[in-house]
ModelCIF file with pLDDT and N, C-alpha, C, O atoms, coordinates in Angstrom:
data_MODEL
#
_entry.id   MODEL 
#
_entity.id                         1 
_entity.type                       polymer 
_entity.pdbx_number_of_molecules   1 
#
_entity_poly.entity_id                      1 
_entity_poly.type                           'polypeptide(L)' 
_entity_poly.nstd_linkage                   no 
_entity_poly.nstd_monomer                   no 
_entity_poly.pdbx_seq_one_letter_code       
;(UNK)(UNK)(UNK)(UNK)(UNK)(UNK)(UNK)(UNK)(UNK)(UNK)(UNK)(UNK)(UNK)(UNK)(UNK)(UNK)
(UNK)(UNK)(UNK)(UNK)(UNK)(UNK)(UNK)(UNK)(UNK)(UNK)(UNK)(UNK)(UNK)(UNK)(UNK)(UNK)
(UNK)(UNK)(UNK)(UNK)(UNK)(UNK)(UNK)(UNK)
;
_entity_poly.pdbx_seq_one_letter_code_can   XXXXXXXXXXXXXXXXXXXXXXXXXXXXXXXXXXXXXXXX 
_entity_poly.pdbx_strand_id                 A 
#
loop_
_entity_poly_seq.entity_id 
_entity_poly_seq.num 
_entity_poly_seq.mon_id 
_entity_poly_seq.hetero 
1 1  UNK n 
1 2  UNK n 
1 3  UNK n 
1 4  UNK n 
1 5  UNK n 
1 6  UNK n 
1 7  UNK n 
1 8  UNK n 
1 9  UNK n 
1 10 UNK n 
1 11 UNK n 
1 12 UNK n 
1 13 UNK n 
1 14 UNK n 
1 15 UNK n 
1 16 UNK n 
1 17 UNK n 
1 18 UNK n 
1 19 UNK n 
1 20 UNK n 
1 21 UNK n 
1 22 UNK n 
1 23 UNK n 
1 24 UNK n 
1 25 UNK n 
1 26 UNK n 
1 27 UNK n 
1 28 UNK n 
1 29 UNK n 
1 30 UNK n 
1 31 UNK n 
1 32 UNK n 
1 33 UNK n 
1 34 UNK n 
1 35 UNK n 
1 36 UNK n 
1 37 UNK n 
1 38 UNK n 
1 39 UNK n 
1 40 UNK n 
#
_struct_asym.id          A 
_struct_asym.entity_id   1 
#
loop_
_ma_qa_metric.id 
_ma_qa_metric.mode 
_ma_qa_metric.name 
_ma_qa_metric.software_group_id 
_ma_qa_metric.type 
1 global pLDDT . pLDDT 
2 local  pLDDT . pLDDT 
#
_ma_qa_metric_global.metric_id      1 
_ma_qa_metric_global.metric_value   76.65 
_ma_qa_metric_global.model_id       1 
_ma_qa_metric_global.ordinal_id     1 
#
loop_
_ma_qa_metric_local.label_asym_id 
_ma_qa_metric_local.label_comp_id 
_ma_qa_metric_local.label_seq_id 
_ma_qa_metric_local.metric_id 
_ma_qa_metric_local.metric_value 
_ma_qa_metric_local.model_id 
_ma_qa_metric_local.ordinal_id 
A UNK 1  2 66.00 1 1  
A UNK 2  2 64.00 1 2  
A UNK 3  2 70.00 1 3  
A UNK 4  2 73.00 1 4  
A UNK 5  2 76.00 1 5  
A UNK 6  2 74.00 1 6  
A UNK 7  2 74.00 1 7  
A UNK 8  2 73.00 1 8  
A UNK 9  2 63.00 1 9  
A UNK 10 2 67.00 1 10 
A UNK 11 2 58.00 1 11 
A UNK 12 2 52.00 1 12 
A UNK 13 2 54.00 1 13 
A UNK 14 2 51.00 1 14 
A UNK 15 2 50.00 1 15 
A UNK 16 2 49.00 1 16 
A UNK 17 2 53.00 1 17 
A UNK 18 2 65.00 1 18 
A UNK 19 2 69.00 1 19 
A UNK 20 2 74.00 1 20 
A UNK 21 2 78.00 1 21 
A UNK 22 2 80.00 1 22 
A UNK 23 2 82.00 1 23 
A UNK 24 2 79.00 1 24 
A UNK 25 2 82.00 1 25 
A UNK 26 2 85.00 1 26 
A UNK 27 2 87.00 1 27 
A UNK 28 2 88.00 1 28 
A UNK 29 2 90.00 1 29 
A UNK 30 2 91.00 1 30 
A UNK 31 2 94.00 1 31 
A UNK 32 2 93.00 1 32 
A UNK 33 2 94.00 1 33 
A UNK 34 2 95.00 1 34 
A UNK 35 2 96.00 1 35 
A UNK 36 2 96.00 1 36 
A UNK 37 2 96.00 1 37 
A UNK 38 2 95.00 1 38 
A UNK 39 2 96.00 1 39 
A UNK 40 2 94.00 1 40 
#
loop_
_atom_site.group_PDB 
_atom_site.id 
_atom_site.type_symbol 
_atom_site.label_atom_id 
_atom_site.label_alt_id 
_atom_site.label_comp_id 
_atom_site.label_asym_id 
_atom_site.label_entity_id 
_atom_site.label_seq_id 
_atom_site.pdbx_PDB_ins_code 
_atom_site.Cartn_x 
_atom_site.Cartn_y 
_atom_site.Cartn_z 
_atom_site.occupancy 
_atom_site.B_iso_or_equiv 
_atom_site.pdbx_formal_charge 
_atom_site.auth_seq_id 
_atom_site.auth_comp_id 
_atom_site.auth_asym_id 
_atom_site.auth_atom_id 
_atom_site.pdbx_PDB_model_num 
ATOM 1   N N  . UNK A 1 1  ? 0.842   -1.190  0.000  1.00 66.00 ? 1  UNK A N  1 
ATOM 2   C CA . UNK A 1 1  ? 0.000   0.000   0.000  1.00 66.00 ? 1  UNK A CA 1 
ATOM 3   C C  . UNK A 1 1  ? 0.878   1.241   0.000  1.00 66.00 ? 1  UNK A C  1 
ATOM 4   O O  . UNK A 1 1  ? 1.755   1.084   0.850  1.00 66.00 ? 1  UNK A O  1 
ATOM 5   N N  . UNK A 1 2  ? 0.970   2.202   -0.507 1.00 64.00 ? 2  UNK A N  1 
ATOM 6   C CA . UNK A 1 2  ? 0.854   3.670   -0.990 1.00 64.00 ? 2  UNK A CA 1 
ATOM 7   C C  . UNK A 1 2  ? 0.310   4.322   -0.130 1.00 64.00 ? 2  UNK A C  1 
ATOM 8   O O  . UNK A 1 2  ? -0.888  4.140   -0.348 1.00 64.00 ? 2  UNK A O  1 
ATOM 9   N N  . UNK A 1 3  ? 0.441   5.204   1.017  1.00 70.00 ? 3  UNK A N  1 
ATOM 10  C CA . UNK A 1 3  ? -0.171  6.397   1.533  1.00 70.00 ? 3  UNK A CA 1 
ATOM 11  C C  . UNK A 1 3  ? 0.412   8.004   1.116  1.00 70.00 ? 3  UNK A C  1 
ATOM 12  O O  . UNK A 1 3  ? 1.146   8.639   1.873  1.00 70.00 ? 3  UNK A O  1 
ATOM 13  N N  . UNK A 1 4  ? -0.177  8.640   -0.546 1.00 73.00 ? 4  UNK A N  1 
ATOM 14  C CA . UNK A 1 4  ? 0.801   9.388   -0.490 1.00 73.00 ? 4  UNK A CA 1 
ATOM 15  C C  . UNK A 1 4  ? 0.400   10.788  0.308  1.00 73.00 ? 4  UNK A C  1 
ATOM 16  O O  . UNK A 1 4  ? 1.185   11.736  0.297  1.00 73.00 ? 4  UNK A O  1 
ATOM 17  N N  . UNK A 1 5  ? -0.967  10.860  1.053  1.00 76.00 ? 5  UNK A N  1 
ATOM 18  C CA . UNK A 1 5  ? -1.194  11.977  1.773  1.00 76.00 ? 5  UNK A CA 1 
ATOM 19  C C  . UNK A 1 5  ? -0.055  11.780  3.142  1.00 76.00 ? 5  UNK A C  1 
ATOM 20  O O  . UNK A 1 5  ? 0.255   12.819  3.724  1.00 76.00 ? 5  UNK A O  1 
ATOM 21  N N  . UNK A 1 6  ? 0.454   10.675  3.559  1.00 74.00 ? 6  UNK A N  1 
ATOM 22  C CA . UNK A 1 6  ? 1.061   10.580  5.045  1.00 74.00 ? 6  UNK A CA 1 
ATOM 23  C C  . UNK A 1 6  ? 2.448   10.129  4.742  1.00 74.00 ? 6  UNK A C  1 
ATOM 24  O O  . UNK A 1 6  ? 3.263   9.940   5.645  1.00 74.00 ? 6  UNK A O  1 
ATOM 25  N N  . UNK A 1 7  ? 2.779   9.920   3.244  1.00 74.00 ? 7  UNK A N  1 
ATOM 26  C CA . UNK A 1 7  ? 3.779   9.738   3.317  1.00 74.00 ? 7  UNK A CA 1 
ATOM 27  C C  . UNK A 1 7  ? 4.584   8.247   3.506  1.00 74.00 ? 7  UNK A C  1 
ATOM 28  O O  . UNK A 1 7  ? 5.693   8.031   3.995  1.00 74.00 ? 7  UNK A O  1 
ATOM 29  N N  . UNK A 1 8  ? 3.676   7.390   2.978  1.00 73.00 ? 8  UNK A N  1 
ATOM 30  C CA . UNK A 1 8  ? 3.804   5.998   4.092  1.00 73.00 ? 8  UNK A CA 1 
ATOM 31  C C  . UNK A 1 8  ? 4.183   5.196   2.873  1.00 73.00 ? 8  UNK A C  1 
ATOM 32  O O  . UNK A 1 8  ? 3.895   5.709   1.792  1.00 73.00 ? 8  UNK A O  1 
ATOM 33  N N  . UNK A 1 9  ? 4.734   4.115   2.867  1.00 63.00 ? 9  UNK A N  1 
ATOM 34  C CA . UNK A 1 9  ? 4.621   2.939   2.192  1.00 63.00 ? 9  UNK A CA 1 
ATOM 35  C C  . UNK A 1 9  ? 4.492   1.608   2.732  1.00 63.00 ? 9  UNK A C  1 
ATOM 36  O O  . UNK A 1 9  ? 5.523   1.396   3.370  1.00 63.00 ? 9  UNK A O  1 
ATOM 37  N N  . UNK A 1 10 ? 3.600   0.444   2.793  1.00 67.00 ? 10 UNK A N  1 
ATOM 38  C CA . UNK A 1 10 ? 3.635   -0.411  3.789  1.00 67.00 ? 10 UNK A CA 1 
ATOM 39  C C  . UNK A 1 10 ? 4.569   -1.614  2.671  1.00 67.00 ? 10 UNK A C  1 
ATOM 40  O O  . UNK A 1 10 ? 4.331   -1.567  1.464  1.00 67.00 ? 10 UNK A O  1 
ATOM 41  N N  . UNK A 1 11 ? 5.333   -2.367  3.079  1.00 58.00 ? 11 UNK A N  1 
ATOM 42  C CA . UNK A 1 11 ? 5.683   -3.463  2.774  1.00 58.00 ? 11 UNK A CA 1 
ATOM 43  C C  . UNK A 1 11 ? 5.790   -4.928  3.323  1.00 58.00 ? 11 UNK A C  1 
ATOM 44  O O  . UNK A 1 11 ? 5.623   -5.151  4.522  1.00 58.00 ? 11 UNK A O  1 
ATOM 45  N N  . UNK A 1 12 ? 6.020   -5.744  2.584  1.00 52.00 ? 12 UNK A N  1 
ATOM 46  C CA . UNK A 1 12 ? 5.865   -7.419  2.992  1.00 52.00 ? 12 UNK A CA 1 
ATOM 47  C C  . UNK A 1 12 ? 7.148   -8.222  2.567  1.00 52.00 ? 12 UNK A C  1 
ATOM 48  O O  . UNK A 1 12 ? 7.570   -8.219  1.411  1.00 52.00 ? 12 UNK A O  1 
ATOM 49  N N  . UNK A 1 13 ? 7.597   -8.751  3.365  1.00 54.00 ? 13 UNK A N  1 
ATOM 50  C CA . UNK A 1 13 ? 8.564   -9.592  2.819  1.00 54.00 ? 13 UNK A CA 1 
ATOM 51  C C  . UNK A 1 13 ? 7.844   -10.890 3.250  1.00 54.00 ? 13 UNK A C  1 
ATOM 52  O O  . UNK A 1 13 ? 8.570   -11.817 2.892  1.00 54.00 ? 13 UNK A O  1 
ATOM 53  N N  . UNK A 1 14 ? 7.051   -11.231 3.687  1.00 51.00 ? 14 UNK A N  1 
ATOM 54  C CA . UNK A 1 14 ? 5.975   -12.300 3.319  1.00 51.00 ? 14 UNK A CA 1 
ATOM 55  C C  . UNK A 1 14 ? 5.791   -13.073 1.929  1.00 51.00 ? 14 UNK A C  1 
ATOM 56  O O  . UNK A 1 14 ? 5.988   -14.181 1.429  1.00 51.00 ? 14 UNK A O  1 
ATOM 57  N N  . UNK A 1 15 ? 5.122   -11.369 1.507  1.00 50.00 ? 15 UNK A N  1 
ATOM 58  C CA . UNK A 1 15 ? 4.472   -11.742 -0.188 1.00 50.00 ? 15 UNK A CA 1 
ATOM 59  C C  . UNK A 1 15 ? 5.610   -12.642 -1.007 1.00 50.00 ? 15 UNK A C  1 
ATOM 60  O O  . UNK A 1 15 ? 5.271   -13.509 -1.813 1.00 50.00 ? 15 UNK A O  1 
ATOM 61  N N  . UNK A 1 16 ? 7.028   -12.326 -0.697 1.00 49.00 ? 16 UNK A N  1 
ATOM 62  C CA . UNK A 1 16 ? 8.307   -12.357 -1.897 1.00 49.00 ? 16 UNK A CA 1 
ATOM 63  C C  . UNK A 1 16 ? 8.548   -13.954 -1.319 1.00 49.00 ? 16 UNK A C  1 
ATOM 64  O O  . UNK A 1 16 ? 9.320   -14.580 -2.045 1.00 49.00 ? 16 UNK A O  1 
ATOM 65  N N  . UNK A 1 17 ? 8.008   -14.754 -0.102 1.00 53.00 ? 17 UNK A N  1 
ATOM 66  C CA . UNK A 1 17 ? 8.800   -16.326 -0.035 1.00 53.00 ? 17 UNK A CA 1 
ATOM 67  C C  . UNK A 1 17 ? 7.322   -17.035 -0.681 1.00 53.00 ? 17 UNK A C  1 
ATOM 68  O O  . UNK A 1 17 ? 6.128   -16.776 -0.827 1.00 53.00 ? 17 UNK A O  1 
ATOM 69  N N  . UNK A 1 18 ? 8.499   -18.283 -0.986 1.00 65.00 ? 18 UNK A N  1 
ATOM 70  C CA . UNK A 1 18 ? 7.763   -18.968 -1.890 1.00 65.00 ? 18 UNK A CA 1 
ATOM 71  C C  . UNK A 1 18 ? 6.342   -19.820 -0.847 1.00 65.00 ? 18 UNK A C  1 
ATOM 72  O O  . UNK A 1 18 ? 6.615   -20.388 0.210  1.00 65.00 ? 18 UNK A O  1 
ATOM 73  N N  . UNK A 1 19 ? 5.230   -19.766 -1.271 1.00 69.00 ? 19 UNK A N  1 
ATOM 74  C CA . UNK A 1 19 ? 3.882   -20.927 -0.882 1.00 69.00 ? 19 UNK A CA 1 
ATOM 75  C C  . UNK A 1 19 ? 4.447   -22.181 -0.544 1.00 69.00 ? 19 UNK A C  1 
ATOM 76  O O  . UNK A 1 19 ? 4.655   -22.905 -1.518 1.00 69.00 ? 19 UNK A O  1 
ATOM 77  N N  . UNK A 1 20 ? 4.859   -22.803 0.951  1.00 74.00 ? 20 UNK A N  1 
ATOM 78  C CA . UNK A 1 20 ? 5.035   -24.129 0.913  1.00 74.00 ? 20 UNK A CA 1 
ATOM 79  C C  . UNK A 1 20 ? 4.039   -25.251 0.590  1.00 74.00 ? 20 UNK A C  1 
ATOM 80  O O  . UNK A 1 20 ? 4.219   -26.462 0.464  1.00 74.00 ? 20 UNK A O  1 
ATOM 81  N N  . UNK A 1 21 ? 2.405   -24.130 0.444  1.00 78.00 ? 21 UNK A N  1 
ATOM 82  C CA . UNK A 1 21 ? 1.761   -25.550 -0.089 1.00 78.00 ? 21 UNK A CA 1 
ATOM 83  C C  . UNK A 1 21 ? 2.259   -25.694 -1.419 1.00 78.00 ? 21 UNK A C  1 
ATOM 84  O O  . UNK A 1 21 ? 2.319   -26.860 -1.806 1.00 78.00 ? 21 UNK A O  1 
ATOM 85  N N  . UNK A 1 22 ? 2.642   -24.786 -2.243 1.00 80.00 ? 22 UNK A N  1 
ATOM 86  C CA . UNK A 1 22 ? 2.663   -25.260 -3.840 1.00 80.00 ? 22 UNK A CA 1 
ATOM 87  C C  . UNK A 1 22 ? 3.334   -26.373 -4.052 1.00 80.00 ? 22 UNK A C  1 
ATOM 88  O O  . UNK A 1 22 ? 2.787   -27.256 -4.713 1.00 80.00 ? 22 UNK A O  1 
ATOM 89  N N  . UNK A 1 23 ? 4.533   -26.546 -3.587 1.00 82.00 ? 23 UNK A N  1 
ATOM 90  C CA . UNK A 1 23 ? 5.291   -27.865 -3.459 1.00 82.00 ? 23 UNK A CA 1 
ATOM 91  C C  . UNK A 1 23 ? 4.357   -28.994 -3.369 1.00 82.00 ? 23 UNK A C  1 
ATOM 92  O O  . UNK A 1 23 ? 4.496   -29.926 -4.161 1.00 82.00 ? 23 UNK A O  1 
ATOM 93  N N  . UNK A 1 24 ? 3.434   -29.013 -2.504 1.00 79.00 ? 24 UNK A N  1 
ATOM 94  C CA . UNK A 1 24 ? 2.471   -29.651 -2.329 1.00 79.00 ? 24 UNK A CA 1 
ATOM 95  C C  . UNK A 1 24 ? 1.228   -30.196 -3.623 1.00 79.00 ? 24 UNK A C  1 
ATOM 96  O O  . UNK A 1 24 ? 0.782   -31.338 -3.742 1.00 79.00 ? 24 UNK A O  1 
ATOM 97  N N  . UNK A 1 25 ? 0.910   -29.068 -4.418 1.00 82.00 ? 25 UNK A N  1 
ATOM 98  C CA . UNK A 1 25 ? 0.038   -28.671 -5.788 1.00 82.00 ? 25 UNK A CA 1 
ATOM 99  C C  . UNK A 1 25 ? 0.021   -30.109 -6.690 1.00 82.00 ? 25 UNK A C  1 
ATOM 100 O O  . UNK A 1 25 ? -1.074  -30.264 -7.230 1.00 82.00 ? 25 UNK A O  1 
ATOM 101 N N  . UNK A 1 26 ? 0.798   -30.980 -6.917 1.00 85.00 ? 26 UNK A N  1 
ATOM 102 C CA . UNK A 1 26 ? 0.536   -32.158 -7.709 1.00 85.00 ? 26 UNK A CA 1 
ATOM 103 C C  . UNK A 1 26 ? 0.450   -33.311 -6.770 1.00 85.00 ? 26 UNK A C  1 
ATOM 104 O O  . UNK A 1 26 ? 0.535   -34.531 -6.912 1.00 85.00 ? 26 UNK A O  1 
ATOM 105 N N  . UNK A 1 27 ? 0.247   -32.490 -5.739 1.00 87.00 ? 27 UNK A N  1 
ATOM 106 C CA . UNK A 1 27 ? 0.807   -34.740 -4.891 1.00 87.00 ? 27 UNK A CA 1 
ATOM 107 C C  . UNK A 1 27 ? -0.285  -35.138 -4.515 1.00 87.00 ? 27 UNK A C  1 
ATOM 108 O O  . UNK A 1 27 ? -0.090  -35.998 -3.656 1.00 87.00 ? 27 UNK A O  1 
ATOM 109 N N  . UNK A 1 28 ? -2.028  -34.882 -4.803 1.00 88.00 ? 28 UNK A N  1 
ATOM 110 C CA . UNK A 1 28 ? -2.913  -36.003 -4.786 1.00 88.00 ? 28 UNK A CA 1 
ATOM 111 C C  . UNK A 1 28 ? -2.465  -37.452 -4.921 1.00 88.00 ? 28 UNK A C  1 
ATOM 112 O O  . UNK A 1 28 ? -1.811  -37.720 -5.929 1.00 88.00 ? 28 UNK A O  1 
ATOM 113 N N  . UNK A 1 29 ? -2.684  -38.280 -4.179 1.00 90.00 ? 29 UNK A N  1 
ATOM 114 C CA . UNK A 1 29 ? -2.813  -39.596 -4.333 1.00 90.00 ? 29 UNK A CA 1 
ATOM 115 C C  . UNK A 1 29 ? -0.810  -39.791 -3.708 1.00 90.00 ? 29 UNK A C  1 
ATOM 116 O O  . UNK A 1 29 ? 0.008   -40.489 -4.309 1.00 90.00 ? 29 UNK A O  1 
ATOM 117 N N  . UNK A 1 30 ? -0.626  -39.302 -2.951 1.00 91.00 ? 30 UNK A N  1 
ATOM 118 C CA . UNK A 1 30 ? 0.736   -39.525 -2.420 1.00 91.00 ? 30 UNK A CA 1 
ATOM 119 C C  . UNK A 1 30 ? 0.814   -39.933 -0.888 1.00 91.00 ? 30 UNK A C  1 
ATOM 120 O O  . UNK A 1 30 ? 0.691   -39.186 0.082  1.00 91.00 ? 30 UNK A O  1 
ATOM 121 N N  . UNK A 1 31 ? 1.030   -41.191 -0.904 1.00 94.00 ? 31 UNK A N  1 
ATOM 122 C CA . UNK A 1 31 ? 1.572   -41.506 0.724  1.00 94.00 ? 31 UNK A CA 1 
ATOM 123 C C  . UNK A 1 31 ? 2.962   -40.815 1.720  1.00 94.00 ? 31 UNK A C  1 
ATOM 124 O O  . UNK A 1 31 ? 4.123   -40.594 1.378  1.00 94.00 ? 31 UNK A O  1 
ATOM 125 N N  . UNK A 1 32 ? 2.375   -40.638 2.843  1.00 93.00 ? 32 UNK A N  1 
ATOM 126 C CA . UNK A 1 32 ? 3.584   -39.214 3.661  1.00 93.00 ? 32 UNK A CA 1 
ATOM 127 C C  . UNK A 1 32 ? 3.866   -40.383 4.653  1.00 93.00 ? 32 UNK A C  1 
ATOM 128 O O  . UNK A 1 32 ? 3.974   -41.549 4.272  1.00 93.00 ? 32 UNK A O  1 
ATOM 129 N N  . UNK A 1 33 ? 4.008   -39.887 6.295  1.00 94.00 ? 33 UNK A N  1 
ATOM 130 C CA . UNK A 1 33 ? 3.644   -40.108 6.911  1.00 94.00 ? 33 UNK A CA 1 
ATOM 131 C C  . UNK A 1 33 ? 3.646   -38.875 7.762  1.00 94.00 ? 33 UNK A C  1 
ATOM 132 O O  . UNK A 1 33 ? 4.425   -38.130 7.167  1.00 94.00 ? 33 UNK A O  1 
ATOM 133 N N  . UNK A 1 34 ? 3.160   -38.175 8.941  1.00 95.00 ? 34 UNK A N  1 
ATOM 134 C CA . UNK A 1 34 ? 2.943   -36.882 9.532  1.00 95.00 ? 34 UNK A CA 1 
ATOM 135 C C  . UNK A 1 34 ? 2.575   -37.477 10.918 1.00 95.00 ? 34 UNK A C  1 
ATOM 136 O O  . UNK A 1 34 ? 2.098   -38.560 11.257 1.00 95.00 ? 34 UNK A O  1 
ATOM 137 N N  . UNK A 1 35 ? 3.086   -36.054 11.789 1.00 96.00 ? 35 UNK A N  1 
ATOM 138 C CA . UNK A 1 35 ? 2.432   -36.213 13.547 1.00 96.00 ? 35 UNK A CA 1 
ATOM 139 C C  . UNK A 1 35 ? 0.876   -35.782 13.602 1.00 96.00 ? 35 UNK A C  1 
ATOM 140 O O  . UNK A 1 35 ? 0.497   -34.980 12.749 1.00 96.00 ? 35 UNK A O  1 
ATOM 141 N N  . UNK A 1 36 ? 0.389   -36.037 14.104 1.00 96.00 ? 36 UNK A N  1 
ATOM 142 C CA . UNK A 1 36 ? -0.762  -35.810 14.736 1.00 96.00 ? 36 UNK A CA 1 
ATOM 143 C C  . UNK A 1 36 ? -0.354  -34.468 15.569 1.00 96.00 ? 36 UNK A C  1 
ATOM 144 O O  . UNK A 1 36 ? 0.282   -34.539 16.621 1.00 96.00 ? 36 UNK A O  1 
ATOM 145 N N  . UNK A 1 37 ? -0.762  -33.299 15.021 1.00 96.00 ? 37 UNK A N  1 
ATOM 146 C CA . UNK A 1 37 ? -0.861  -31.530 15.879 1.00 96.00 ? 37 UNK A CA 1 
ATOM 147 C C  . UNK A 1 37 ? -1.550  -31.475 16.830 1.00 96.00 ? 37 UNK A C  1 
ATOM 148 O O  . UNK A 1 37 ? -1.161  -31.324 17.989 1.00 96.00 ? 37 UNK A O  1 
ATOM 149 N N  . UNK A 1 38 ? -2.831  -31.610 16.398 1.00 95.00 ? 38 UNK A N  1 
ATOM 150 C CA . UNK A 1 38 ? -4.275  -31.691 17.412 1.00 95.00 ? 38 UNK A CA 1 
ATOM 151 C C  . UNK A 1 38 ? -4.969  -32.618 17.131 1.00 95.00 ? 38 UNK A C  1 
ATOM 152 O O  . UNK A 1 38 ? -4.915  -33.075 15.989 1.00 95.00 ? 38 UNK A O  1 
ATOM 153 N N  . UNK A 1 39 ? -5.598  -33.022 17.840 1.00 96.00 ? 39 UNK A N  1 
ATOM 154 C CA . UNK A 1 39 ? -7.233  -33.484 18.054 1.00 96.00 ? 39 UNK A CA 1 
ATOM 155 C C  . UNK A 1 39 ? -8.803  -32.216 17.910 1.00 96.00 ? 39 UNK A C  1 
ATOM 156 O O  . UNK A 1 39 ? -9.017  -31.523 18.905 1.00 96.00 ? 39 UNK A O  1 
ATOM 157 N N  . UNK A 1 40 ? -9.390  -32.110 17.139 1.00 94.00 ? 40 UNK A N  1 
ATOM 158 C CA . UNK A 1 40 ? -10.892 -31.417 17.044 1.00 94.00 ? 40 UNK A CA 1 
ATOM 159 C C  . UNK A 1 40 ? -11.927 -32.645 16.720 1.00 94.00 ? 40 UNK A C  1 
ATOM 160 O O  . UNK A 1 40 ? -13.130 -32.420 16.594 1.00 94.00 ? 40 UNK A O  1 
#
């Protein structure tokens, strides 16, 4: 975002790392194995 009445610019160095789900994006039908986080 641009604030040019205040003078501001907000930035992200968020936006610029890569999506660790995308890595993820083709692996339907792929066996892992993973911990259990929670219980709901």
């Amino acid at each position: 975002d641009v604030d040019t009445r205040r003078g501001q610019v907000q930035l992200s160095l968020k936006a610029l790392q890569e999506d660790p789900l995308l890595s993820f994006a083709d692996q339907a039908g792929r066996v892992t194995t993973g911990r259990v986080t929670k219980l709901i």
